[in-house]
N, C-alpha and C. Protein backbone atom coordinates (compact mmCIF):
# COMPACT_ATOMS: atom_id res chain seq x y z
N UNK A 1 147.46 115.32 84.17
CA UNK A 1 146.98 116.69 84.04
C UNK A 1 145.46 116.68 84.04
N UNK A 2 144.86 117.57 85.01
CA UNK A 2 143.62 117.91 84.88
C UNK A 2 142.69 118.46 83.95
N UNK A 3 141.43 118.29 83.42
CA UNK A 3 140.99 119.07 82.21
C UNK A 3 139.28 119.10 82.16
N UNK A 4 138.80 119.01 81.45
CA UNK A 4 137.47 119.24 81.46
C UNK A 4 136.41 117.77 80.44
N UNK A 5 135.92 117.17 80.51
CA UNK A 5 136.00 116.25 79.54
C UNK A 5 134.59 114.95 80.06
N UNK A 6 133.55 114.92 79.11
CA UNK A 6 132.55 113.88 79.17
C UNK A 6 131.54 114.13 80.70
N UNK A 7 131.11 115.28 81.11
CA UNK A 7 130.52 115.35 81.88
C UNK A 7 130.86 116.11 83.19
N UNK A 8 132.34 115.82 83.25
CA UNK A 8 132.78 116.06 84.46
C UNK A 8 134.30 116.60 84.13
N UNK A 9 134.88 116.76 85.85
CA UNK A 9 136.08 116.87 85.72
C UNK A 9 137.09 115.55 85.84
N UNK A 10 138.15 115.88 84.67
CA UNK A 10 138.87 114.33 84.79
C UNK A 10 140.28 114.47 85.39
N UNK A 11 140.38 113.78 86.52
CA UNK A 11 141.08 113.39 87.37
C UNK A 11 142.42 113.04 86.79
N UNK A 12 143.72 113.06 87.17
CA UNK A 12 144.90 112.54 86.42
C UNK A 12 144.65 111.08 86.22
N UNK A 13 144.04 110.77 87.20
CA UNK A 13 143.98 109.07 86.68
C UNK A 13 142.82 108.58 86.02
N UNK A 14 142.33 109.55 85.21
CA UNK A 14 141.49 109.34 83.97
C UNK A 14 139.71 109.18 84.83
N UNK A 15 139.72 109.74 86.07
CA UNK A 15 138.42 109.42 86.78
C UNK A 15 137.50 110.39 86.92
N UNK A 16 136.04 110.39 86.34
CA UNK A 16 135.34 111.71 86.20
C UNK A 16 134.81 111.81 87.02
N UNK A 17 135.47 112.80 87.70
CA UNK A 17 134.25 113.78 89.10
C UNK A 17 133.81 115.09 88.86
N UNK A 18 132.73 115.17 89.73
CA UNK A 18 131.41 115.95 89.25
C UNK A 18 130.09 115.70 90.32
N UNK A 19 130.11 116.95 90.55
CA UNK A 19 129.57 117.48 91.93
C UNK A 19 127.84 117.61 91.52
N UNK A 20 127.23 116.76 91.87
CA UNK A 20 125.28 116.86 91.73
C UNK A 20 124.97 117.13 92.95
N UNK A 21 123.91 117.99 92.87
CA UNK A 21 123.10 118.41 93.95
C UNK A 21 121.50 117.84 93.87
N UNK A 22 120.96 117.50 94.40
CA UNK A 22 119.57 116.75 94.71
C UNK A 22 119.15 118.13 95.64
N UNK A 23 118.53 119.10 94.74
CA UNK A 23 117.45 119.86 94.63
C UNK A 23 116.11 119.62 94.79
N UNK A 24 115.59 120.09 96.01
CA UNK A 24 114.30 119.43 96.30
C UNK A 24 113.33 119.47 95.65
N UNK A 25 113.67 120.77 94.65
CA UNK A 25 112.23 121.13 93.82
C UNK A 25 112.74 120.40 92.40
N UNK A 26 113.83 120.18 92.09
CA UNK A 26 114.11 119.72 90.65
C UNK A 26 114.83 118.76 90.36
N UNK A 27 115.02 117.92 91.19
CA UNK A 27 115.61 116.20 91.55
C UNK A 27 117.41 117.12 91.54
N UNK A 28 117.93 115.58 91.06
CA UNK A 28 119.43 115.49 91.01
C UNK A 28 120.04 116.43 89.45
N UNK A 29 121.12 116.87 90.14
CA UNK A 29 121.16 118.36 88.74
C UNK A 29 122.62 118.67 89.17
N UNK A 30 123.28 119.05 88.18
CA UNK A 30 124.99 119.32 88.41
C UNK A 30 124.85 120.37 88.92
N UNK A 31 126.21 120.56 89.47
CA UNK A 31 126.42 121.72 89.94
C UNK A 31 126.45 123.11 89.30
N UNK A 32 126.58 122.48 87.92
CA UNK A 32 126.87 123.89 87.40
C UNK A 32 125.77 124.89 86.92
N UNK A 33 124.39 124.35 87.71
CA UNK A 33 123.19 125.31 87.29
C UNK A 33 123.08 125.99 88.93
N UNK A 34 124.11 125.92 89.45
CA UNK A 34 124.40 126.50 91.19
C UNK A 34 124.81 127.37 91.35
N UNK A 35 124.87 128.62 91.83
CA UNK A 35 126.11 129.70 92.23
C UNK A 35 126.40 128.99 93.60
N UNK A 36 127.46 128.98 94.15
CA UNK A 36 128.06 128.95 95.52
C UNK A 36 127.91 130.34 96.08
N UNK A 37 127.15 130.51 97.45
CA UNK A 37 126.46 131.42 98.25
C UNK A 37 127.46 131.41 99.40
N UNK A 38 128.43 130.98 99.65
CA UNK A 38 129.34 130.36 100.98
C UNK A 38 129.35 129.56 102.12
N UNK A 39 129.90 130.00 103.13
CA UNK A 39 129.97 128.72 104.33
C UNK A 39 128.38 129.83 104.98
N UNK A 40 127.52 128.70 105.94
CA UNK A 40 126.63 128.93 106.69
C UNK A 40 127.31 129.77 107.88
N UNK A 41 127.61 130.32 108.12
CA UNK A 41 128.40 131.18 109.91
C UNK A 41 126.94 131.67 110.53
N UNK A 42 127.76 131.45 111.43
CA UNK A 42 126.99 132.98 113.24
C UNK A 42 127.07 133.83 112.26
N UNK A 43 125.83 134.88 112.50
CA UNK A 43 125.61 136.20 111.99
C UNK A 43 125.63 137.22 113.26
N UNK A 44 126.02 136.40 114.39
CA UNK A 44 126.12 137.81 115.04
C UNK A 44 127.54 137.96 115.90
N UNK A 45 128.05 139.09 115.84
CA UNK A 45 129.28 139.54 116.14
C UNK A 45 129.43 140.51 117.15
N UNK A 46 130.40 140.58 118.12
CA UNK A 46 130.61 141.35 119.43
C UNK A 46 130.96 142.41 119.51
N UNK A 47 131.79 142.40 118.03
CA UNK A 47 132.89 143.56 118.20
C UNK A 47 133.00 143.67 116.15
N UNK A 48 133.03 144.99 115.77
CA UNK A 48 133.86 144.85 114.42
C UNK A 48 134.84 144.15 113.60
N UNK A 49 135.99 144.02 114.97
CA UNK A 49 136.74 143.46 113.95
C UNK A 49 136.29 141.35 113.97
N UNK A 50 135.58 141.46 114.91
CA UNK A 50 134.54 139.98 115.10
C UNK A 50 134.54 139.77 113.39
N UNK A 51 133.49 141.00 113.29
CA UNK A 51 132.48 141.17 112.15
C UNK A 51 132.83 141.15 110.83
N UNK A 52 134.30 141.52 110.84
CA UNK A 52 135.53 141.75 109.40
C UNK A 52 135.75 140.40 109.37
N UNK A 53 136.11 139.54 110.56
CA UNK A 53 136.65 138.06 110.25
C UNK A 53 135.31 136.89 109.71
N UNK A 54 134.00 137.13 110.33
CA UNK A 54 133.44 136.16 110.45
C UNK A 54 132.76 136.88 108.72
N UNK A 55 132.90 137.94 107.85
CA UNK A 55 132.43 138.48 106.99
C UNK A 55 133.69 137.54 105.70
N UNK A 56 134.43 138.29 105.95
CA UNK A 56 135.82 138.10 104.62
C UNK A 56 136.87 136.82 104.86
N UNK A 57 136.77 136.18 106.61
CA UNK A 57 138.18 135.04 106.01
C UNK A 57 137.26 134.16 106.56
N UNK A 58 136.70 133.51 105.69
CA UNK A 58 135.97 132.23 105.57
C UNK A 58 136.54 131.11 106.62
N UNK A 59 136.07 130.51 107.40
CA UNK A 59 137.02 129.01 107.49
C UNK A 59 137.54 128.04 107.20
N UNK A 60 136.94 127.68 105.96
CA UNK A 60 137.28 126.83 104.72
C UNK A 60 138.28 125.30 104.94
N UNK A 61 137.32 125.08 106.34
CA UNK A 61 138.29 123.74 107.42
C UNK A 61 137.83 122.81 106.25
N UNK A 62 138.62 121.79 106.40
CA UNK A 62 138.48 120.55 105.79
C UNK A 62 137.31 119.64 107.02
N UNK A 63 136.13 118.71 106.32
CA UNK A 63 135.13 118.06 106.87
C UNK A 63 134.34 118.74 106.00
N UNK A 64 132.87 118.47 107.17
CA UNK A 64 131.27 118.68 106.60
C UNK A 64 131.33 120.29 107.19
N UNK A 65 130.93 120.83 106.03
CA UNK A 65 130.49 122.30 106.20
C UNK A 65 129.24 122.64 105.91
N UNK A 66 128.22 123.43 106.51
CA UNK A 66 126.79 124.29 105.96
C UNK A 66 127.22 125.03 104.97
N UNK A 67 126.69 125.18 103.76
CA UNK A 67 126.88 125.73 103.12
C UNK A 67 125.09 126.19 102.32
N UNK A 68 125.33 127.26 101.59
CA UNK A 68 124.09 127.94 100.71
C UNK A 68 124.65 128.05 99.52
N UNK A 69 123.59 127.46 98.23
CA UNK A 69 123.88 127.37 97.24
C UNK A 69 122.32 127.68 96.36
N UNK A 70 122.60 128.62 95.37
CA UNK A 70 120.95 129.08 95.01
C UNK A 70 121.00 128.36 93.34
N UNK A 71 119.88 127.99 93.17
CA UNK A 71 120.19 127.10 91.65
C UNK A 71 119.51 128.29 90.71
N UNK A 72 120.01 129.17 90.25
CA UNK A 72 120.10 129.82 89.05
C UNK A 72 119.79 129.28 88.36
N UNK A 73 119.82 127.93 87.74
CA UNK A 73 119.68 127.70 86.08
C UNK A 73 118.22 126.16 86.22
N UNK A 74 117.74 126.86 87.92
CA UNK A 74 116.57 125.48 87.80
C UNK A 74 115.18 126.77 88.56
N UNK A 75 115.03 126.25 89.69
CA UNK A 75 114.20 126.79 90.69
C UNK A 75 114.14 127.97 91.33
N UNK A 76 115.55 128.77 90.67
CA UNK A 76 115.99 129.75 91.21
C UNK A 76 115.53 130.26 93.02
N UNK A 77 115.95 129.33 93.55
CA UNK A 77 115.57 129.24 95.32
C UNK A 77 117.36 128.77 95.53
N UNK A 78 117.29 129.25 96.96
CA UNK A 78 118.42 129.42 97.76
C UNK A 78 118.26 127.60 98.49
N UNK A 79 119.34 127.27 98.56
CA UNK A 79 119.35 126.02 99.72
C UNK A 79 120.35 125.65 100.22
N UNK A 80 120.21 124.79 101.25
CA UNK A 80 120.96 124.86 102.51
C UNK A 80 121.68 123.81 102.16
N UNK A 81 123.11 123.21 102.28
CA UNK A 81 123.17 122.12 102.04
C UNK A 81 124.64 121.57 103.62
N UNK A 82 125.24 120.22 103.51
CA UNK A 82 125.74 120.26 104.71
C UNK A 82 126.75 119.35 103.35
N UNK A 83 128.07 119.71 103.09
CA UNK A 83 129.00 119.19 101.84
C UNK A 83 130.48 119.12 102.82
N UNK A 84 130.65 117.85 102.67
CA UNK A 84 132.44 117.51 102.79
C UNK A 84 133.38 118.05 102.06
N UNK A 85 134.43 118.64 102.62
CA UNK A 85 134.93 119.85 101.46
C UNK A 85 136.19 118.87 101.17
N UNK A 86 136.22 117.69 101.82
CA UNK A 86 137.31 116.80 101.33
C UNK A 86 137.26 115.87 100.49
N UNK A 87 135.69 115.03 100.42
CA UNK A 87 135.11 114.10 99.40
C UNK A 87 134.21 115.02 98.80
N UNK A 88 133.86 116.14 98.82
CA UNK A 88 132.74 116.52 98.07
C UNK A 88 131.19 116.05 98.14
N UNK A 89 131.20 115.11 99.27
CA UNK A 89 130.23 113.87 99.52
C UNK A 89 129.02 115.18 100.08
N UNK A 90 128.06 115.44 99.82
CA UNK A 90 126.67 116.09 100.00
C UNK A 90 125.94 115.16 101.41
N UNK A 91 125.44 115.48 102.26
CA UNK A 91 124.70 114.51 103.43
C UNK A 91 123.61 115.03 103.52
N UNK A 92 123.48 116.21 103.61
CA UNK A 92 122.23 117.06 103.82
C UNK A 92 121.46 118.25 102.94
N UNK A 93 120.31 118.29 101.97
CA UNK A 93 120.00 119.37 101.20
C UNK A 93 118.62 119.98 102.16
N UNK A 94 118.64 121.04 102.42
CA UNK A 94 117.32 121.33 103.37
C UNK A 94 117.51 122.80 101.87
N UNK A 95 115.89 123.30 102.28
CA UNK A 95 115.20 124.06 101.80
C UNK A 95 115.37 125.89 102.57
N UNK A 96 115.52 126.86 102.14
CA UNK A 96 115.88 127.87 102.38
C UNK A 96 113.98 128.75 103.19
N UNK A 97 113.81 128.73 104.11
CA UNK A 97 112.65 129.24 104.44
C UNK A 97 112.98 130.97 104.66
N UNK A 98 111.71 131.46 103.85
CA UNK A 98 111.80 132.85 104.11
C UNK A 98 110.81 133.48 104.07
């Protein structure tokens, strides 16, 4: 059974995982000073109902996804990141330019 416990989340087989982000402005920092912002998509659409799908049903494929994640509880800045939605494994943190 899954639960909450010493840092992280503990795994049935007693193994703590726990998702850090390496924040450019504030080093390595859990996730939980993060909101999740969603998947990176095309912002531009052909047609409405384009615009309903690429808005509300996410793709949520298994691999490396773009994703935006804003750290609320550090730098409060938006960033880009490129996260395996199957290992959780992080490859890429880029910086949100605006």
């Amino acid at each position: 059974m899954a639960g909450i416990g010493g840092g992280g989340i503990v795994a049935a087989q007693g193994v703590a995982v726990g998702l850090k982000i390496d924040c450019p402005h504030c080093g390595l920092r859990p996730y939980t000073e993060f909101t999740f912002g969603g998947e990176l998509r095309d912002v531009g659409s052909p047609d409405a109902e384009t615009d309903f799908e690429r808005v509300y049903l996410p793709t949520n494929g298994a691999g490396p996804q773009r994703e935006r994640w804003f750290h609320a509880f550090g730098c409060r800045r938006w960033l880009t990141l490129t996260r395996d939605t199957v290992t959780n494994r992080i490859d890429a943190v880029d910086r949100v330019r605006g």
